[in-house]
N, C-alpha and C. Protein backbone atom coordinates (compact mmCIF):
# COMPACT_ATOMS: atom_id res chain seq x y z
N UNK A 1 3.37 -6.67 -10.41
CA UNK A 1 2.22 -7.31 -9.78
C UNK A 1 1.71 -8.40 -10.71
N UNK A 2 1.02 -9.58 -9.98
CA UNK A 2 1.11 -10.66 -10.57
C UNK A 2 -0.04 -10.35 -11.56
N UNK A 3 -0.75 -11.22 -12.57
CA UNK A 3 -2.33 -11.28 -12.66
C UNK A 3 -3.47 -11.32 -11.87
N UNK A 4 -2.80 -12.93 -11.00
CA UNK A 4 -3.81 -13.12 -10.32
C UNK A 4 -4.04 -12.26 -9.20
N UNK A 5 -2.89 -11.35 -8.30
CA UNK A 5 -3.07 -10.29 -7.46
C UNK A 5 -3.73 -9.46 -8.32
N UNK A 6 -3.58 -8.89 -9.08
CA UNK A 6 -4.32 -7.64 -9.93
C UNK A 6 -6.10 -8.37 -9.97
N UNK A 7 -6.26 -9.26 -10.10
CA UNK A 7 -7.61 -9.94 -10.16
C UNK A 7 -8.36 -9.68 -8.72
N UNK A 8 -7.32 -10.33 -8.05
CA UNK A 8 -7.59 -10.58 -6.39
C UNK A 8 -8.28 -8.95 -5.85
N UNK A 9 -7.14 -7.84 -6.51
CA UNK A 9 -7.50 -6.67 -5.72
C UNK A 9 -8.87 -6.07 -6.53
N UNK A 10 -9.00 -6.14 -7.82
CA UNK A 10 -10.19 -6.09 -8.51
C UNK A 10 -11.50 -6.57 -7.70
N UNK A 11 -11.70 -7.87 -7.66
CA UNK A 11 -12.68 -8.39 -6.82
C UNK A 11 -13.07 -7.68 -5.39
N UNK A 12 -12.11 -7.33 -4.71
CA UNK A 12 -11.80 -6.39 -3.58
C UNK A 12 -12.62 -5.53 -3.32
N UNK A 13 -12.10 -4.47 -4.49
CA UNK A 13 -12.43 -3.37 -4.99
C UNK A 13 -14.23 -3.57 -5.22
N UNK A 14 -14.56 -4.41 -5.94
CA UNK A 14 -16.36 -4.57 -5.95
C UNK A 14 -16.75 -4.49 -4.42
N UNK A 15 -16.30 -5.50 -4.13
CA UNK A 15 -16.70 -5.86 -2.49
C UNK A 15 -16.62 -4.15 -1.82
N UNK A 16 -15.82 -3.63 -1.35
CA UNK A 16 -15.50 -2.55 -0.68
C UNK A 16 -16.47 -1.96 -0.98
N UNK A 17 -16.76 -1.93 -2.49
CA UNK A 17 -17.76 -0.73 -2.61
C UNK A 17 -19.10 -1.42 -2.58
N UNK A 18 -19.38 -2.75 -2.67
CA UNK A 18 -20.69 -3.16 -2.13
C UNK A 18 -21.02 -3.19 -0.40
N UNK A 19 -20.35 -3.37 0.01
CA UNK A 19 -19.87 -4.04 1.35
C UNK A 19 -19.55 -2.30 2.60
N UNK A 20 -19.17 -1.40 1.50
CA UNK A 20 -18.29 0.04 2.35
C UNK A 20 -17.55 -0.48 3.00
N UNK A 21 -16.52 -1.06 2.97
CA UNK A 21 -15.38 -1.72 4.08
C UNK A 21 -14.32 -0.60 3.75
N UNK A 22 -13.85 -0.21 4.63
CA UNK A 22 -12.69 0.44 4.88
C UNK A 22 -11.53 -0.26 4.46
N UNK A 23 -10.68 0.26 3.24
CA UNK A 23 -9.56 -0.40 2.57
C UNK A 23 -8.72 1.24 2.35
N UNK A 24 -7.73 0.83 1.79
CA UNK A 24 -7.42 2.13 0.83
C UNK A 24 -7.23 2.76 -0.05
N UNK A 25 -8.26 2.08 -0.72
CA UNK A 25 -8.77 2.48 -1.77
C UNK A 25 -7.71 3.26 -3.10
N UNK A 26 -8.48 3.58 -4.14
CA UNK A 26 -7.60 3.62 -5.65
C UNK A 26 -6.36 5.02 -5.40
N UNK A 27 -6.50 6.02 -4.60
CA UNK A 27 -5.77 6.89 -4.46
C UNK A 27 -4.26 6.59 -3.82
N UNK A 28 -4.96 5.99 -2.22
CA UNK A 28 -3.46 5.73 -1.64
C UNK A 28 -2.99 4.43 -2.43
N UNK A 29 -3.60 3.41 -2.77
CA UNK A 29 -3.06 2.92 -3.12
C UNK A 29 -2.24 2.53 -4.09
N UNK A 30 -2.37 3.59 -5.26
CA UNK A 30 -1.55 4.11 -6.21
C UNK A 30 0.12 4.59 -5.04
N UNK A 31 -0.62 5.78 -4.59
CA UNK A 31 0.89 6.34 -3.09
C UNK A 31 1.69 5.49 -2.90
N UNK A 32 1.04 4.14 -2.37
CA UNK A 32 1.89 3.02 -1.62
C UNK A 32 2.31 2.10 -2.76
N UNK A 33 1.88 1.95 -3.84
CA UNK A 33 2.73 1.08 -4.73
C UNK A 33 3.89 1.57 -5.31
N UNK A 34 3.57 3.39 -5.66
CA UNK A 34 4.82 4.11 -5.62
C UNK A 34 6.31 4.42 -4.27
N UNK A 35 5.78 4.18 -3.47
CA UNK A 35 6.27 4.29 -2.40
C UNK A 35 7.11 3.01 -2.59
N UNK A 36 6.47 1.43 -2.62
CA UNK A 36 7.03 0.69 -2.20
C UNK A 36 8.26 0.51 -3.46
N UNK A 37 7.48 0.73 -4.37
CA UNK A 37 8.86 0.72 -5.99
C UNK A 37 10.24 1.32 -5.82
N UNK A 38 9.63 2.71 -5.07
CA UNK A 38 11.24 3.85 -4.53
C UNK A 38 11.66 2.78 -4.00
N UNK A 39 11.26 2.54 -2.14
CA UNK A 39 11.85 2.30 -1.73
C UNK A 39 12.30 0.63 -0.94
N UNK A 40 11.82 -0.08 -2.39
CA UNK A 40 12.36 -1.47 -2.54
C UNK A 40 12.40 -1.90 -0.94
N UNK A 41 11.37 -2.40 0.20
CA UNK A 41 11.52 -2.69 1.50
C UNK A 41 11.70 -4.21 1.20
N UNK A 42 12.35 -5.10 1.97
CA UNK A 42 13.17 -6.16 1.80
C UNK A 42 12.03 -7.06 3.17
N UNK A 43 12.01 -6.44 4.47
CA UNK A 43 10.92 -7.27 5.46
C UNK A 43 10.14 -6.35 5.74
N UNK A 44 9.01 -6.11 5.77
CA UNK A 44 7.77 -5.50 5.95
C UNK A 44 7.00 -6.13 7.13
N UNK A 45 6.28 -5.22 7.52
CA UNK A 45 5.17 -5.49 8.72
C UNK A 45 4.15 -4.66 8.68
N UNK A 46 2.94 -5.31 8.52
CA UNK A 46 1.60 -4.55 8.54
C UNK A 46 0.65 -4.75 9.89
N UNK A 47 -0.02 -3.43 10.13
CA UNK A 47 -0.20 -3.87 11.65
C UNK A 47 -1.84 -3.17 11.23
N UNK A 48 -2.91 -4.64 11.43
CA UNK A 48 -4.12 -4.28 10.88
C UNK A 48 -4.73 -4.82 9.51
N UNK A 49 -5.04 -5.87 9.00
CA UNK A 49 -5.42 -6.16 8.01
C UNK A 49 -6.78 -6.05 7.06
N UNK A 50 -7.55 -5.97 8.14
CA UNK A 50 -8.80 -6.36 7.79
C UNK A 50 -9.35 -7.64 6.72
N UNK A 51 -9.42 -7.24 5.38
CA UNK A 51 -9.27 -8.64 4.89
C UNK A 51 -8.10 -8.78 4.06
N UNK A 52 -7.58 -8.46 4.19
CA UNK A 52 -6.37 -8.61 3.23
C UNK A 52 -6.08 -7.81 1.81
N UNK A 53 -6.88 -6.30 1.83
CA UNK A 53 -6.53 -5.92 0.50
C UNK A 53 -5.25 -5.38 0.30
N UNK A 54 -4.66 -4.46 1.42
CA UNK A 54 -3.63 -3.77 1.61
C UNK A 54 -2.47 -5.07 1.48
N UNK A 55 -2.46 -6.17 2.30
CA UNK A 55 -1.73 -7.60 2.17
C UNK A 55 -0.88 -7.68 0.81
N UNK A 56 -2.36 -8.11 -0.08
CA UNK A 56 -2.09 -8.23 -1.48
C UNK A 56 -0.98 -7.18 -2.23
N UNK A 57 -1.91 -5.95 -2.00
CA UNK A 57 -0.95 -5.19 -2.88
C UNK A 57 0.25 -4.81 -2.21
N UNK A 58 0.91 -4.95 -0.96
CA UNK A 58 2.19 -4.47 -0.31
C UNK A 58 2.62 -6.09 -1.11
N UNK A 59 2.09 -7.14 -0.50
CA UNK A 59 2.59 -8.58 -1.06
C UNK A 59 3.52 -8.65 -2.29
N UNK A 60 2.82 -7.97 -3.38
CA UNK A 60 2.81 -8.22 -4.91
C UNK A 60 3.56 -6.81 -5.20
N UNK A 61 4.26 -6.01 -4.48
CA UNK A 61 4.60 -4.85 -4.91
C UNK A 61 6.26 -5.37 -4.16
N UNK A 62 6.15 -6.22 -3.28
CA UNK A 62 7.69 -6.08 -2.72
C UNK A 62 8.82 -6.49 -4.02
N UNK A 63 10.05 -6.45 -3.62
CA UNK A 63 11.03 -7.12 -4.24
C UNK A 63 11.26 -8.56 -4.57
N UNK A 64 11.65 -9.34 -5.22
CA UNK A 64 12.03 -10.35 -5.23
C UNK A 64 12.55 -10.92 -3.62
N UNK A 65 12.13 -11.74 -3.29
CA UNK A 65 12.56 -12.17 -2.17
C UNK A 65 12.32 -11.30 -0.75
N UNK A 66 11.52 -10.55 -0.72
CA UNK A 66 10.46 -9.19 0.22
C UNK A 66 9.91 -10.17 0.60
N UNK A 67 9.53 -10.14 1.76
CA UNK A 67 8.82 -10.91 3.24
C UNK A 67 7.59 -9.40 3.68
N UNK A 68 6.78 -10.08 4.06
CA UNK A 68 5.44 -9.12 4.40
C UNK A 68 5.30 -9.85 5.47
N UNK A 69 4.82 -9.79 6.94
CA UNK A 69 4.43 -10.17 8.06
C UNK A 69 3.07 -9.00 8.27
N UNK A 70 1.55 -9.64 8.37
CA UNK A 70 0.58 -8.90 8.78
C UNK A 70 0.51 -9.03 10.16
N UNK A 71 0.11 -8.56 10.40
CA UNK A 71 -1.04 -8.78 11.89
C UNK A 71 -2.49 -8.08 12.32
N UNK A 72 -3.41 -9.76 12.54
CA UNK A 72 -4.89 -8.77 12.73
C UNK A 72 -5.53 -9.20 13.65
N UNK A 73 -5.79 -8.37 14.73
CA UNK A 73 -6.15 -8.55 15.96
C UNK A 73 -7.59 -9.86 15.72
N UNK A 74 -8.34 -9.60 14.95
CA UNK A 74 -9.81 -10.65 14.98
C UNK A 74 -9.16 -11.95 14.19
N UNK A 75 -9.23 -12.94 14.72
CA UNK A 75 -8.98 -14.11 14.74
C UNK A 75 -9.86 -14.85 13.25
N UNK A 76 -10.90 -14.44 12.85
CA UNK A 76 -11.95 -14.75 12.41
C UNK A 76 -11.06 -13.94 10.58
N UNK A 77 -10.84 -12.30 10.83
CA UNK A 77 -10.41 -11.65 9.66
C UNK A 77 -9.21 -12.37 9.53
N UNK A 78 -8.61 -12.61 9.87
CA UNK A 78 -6.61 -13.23 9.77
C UNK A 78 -6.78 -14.89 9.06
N UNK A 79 -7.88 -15.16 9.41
CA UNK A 79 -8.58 -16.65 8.46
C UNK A 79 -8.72 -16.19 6.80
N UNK A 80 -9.47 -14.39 6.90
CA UNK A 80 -10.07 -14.16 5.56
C UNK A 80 -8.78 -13.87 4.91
N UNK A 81 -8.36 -13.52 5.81
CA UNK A 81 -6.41 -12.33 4.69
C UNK A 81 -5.51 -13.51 4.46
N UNK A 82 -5.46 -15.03 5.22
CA UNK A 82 -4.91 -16.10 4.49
C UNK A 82 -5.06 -16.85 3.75
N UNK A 83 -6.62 -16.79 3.79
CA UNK A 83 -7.31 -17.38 2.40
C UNK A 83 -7.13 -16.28 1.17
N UNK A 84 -7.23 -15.06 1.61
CA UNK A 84 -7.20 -13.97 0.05
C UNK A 84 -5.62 -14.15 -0.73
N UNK A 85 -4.91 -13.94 0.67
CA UNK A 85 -3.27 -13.99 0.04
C UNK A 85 -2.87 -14.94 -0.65
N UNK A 86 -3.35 -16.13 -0.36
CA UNK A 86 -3.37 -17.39 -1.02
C UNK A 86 -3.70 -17.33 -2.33
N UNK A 87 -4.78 -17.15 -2.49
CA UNK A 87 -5.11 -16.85 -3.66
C UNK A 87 -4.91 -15.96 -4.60
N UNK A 88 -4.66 -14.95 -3.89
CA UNK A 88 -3.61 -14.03 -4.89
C UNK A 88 -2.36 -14.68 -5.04
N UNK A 89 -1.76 -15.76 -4.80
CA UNK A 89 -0.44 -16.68 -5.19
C UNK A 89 0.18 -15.74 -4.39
N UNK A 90 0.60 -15.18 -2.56
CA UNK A 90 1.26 -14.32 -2.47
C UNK A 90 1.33 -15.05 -1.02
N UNK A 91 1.27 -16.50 -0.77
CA UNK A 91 1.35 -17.07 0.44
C UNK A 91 2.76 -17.41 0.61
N UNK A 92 3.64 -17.48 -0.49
CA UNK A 92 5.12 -17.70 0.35
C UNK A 92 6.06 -16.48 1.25
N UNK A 93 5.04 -15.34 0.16
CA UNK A 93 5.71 -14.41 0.96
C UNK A 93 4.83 -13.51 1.87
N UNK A 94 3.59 -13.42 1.93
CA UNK A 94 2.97 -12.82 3.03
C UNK A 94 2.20 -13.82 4.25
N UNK A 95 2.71 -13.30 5.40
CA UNK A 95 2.60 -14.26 6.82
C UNK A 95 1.55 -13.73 7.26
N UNK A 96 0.44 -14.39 8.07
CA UNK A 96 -0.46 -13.44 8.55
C UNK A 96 -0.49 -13.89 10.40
N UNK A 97 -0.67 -13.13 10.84
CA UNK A 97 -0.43 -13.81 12.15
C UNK A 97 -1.93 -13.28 12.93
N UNK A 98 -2.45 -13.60 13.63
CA UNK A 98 -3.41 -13.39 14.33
C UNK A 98 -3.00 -13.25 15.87
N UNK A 99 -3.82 -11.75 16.45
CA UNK A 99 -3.57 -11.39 17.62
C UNK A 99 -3.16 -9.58 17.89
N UNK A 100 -3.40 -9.38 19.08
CA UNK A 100 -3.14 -8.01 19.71
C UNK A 100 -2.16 -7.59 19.00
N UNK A 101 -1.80 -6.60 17.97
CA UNK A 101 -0.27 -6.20 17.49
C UNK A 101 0.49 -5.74 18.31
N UNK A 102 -0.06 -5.61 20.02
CA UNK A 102 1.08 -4.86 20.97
C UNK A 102 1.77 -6.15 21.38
N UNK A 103 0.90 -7.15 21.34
CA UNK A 103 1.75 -8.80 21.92
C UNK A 103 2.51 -9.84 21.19
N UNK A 104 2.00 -9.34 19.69
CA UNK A 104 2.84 -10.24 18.84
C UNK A 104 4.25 -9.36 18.97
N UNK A 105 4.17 -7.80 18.30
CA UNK A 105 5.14 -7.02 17.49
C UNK A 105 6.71 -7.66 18.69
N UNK A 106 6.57 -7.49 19.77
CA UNK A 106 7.63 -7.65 20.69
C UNK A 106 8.30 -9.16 20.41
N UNK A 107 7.28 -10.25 19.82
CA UNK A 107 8.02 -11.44 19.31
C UNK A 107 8.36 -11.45 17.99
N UNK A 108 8.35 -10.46 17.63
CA UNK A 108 9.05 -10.52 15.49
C UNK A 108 10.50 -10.21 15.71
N UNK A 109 11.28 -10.59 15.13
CA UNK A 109 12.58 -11.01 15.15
C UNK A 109 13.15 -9.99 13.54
N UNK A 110 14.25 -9.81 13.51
CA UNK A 110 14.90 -9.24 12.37
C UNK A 110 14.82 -7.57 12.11
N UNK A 111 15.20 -7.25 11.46
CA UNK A 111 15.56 -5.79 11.25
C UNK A 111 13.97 -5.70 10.44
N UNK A 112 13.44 -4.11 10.21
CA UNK A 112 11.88 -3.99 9.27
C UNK A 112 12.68 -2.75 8.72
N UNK A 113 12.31 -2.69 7.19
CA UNK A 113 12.71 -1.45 6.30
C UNK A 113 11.38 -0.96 6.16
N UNK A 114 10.04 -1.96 6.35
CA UNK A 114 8.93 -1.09 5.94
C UNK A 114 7.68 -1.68 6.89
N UNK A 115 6.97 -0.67 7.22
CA UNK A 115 5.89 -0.49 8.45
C UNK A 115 4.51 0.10 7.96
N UNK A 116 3.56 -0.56 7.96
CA UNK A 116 2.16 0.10 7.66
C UNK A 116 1.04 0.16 8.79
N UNK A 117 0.94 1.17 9.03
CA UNK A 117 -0.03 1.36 10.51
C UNK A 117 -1.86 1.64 10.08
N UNK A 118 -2.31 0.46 10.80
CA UNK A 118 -3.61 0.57 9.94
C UNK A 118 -4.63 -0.16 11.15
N UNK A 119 -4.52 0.21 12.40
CA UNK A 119 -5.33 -0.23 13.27
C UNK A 119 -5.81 0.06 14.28
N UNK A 120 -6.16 0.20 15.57
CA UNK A 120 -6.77 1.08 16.30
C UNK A 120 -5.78 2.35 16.24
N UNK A 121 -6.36 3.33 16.55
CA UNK A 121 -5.86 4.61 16.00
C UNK A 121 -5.23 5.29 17.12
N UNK A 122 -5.56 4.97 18.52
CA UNK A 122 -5.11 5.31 19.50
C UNK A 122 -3.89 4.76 19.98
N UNK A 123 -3.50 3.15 19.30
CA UNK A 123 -2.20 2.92 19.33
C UNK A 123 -1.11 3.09 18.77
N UNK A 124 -0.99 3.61 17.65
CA UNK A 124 -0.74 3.96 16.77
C UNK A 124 1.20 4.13 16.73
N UNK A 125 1.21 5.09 18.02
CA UNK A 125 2.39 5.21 18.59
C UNK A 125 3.21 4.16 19.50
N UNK A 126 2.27 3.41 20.06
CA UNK A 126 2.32 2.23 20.89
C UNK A 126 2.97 1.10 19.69
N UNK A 127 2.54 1.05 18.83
CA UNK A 127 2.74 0.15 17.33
C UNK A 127 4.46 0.59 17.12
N UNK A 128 4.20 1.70 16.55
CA UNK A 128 5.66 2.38 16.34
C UNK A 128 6.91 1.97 17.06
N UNK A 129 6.50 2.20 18.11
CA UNK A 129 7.65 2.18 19.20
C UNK A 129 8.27 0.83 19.79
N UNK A 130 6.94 -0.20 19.30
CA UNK A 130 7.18 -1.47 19.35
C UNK A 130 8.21 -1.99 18.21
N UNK A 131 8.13 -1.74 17.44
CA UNK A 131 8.80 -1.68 15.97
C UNK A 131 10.06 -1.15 16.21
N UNK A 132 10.18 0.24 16.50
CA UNK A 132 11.12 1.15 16.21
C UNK A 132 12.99 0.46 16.28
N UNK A 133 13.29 0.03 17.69
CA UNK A 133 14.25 -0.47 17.85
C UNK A 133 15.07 -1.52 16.30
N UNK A 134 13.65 -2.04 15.54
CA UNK A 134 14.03 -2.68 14.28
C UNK A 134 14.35 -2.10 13.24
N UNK A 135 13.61 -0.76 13.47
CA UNK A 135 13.63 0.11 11.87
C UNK A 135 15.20 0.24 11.11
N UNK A 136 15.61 -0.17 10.12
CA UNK A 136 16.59 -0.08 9.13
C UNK A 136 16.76 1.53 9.28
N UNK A 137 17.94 1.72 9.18
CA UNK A 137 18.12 3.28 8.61
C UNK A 137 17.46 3.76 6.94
N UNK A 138 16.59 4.51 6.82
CA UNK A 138 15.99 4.59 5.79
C UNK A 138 14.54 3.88 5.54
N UNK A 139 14.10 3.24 6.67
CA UNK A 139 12.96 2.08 6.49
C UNK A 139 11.56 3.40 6.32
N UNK A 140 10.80 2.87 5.73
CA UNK A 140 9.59 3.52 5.45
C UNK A 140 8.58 3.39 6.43
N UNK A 141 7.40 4.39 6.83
CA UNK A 141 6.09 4.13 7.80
C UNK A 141 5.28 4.86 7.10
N UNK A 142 4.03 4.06 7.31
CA UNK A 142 2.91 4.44 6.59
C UNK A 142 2.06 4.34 7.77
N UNK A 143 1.15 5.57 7.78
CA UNK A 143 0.30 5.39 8.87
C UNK A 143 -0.79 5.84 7.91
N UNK A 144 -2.02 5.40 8.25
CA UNK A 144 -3.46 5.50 7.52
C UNK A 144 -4.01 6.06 8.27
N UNK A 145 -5.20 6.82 7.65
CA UNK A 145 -5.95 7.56 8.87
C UNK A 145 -5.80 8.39 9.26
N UNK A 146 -4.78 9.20 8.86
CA UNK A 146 -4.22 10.05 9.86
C UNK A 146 -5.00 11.46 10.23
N UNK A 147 -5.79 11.66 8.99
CA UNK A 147 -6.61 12.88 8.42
C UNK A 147 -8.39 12.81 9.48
N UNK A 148 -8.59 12.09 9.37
CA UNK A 148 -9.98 11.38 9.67
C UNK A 148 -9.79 10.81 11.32
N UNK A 149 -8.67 10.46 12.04
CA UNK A 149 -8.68 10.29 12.82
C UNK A 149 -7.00 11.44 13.87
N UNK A 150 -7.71 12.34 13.35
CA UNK A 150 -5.90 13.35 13.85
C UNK A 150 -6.05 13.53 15.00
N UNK A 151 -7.32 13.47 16.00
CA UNK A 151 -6.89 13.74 17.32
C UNK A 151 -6.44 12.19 18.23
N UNK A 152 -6.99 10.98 17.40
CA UNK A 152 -6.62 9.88 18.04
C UNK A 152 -4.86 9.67 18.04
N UNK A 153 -4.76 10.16 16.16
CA UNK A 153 -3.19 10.20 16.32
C UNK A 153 -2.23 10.68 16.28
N UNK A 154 -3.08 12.29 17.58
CA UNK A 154 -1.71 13.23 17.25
C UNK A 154 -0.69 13.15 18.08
N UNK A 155 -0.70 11.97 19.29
CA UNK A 155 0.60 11.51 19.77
C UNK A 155 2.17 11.18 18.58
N UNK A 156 1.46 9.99 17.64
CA UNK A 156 2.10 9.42 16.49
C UNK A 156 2.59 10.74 16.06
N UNK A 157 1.72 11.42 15.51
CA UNK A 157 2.30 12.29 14.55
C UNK A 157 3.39 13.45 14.91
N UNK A 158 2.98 13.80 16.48
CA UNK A 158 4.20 14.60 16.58
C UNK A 158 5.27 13.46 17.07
N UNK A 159 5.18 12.32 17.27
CA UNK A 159 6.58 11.66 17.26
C UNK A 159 7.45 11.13 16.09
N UNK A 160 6.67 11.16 15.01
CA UNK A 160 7.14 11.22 13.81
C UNK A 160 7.40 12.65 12.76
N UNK A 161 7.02 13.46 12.95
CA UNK A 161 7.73 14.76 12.74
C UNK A 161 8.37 15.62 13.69
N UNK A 162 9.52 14.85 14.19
CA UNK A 162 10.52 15.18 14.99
C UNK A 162 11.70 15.01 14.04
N UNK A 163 13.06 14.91 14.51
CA UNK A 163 14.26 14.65 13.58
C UNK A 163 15.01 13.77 13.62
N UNK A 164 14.40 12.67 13.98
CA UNK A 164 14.30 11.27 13.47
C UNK A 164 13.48 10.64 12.06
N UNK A 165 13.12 11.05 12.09
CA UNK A 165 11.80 10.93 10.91
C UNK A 165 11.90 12.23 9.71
N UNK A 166 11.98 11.64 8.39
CA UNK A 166 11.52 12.40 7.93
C UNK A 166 10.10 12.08 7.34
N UNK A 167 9.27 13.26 7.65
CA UNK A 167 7.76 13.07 7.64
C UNK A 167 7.03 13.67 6.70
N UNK A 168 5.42 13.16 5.79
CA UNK A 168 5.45 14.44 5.02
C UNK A 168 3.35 13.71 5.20
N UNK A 169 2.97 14.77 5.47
CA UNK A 169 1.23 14.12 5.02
C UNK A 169 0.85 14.35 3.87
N UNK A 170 0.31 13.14 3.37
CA UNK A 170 -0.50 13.00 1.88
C UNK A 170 -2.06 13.53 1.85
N UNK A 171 -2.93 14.27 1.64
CA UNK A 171 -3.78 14.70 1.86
C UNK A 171 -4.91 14.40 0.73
N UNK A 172 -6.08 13.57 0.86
CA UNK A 172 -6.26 13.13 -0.26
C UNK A 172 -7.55 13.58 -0.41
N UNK A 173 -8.23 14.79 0.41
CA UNK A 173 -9.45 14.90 0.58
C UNK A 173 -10.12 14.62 1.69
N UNK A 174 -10.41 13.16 0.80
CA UNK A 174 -11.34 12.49 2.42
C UNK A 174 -10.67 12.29 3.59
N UNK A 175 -9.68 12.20 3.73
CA UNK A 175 -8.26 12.14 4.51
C UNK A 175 -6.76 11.84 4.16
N UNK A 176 -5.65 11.35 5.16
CA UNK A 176 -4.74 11.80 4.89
C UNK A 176 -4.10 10.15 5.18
N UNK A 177 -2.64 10.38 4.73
CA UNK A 177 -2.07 9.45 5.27
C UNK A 177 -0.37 9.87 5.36
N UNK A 178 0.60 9.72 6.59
CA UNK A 178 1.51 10.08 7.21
C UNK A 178 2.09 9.10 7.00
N UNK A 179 3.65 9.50 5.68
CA UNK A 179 4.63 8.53 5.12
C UNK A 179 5.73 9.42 5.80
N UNK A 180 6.30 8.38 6.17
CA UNK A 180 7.84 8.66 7.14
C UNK A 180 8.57 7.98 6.86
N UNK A 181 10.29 8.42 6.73
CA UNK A 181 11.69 7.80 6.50
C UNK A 181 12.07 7.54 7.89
N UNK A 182 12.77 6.92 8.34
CA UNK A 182 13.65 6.74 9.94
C UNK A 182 14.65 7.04 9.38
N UNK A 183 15.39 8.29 9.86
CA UNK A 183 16.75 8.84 9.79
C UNK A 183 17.60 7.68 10.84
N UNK A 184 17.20 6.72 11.32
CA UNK A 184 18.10 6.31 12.32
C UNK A 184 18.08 6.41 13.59
C-alpha cells in the first residue's frame, strides 16, 4: 500500500468516526487486505461504494496490474469515490462508475476473480448472480453485512453455502461478513 493511500484511509478513518458513516472499519479491513494478499485478484468489482474507503484499500492492496471497477448507485457519492481514489494516486487502476449495480453489472465485460458486496442488502443475491457467469474458478466474494442484516440476506447466504461456493462467516461482534471461493 502506497503512502499516500495509507494517508487517504487515515483521513477516512477520522471522518467515519466524526461523521458515523458506515465503512469497514479497522477489523474487516485488516480480513480483506489479508484476503486480497492470499488471493492476488487480477479484475475486481465492488458493488456499493459509498465514499470510497473500501475503493482505496481493495485499490492499493491489488496486484501489480489489478483493475478494481466500483459501482455506486448515488450519482453525487461516485463524484466523492473519484475524487478520493484520485487522490489516493489509485485512479489508473480503480474505475468508478455511477448507477443501479443491477444495470451496469450486465454491461461489464471480462472474467472477475474478486467481488465485494456492499449495497442494498436485499439485492445482494440479485448482485451475485449478475456477476456469477464471470466468476474465475477460485474468484473470491465478500459480502458485508451479513451479521446485522441476516434476514435481508439470507437468500445470498444460502446460495453461497451450497457446493459451489466455498463459504465461511467472519464474525466480528458487531457483525459479520460472508467470504466465499467459487468452486466453479
Amino acid at each position: 500500500m502506497t503512502k499516500t493511500a495509507e494517508r487517504m484511509l487515515r483521513l477516512m478513518d477520522r471522518a467515519v468516526t466524526e461523521w458515523r458513516l458506515p465503512v469497514l472499519g479497522k477489523q474487516k479491513s485488516s480480513l480483506m487486505r489479508r484476503l486480497l494478499v492470499r488471493h492476488k485478484p487480477r479484475r475486481g468489482i465492488e458493488v456499493g461504494s459509498l465514499f470510497g474507503y473500501s475503493a482505496i484499500l481493495i485499490g492499493s492492496s491489488l496486484p501489480r496490474g489489478g483493475r478494481l471497477t466500483c459501482i455506486e448507485a448515488n450519482p453525487f457519492l461516485a463524484e466523492i469515490v473519484k475524487w478520493n481514489v484520485a487522490e489516493a494516486g489509485l485512479a489508473g487502476r480503480v474505475k468508478v462508475m455511477a448507477g443501479d449495480a443491477l444495470r451496469v453489472l450486465p454491461r461489464l465485460r471480462g472474467p472477475v476473480d474478486f467481488l465485494l458486496i456492499d449495497a442494498k442488502k436485499d439485492d445482494y443475491l440479485r448482485y451475485l448472480r449478475a456477476v456469477e457467469p464471470r466468476l474465475t474458478k477460485g474468484a473470491l466474494v465478500v459480502a458485508d453485512n451479513t451479521g446485522i442484516y441476516r434476514r435481508e440476506t439470507a437468500n445470498y447466504l444460502a446460495h453461497v453455502r451450497n457446493r459451489r461456493y466455498t463459504s465461511r462467516e467472519h464474525d466480528f461482534g458487531f457483525d459479520c461478513m460472508e467470504v466465499s471461493v467459487y468452486r466453479g
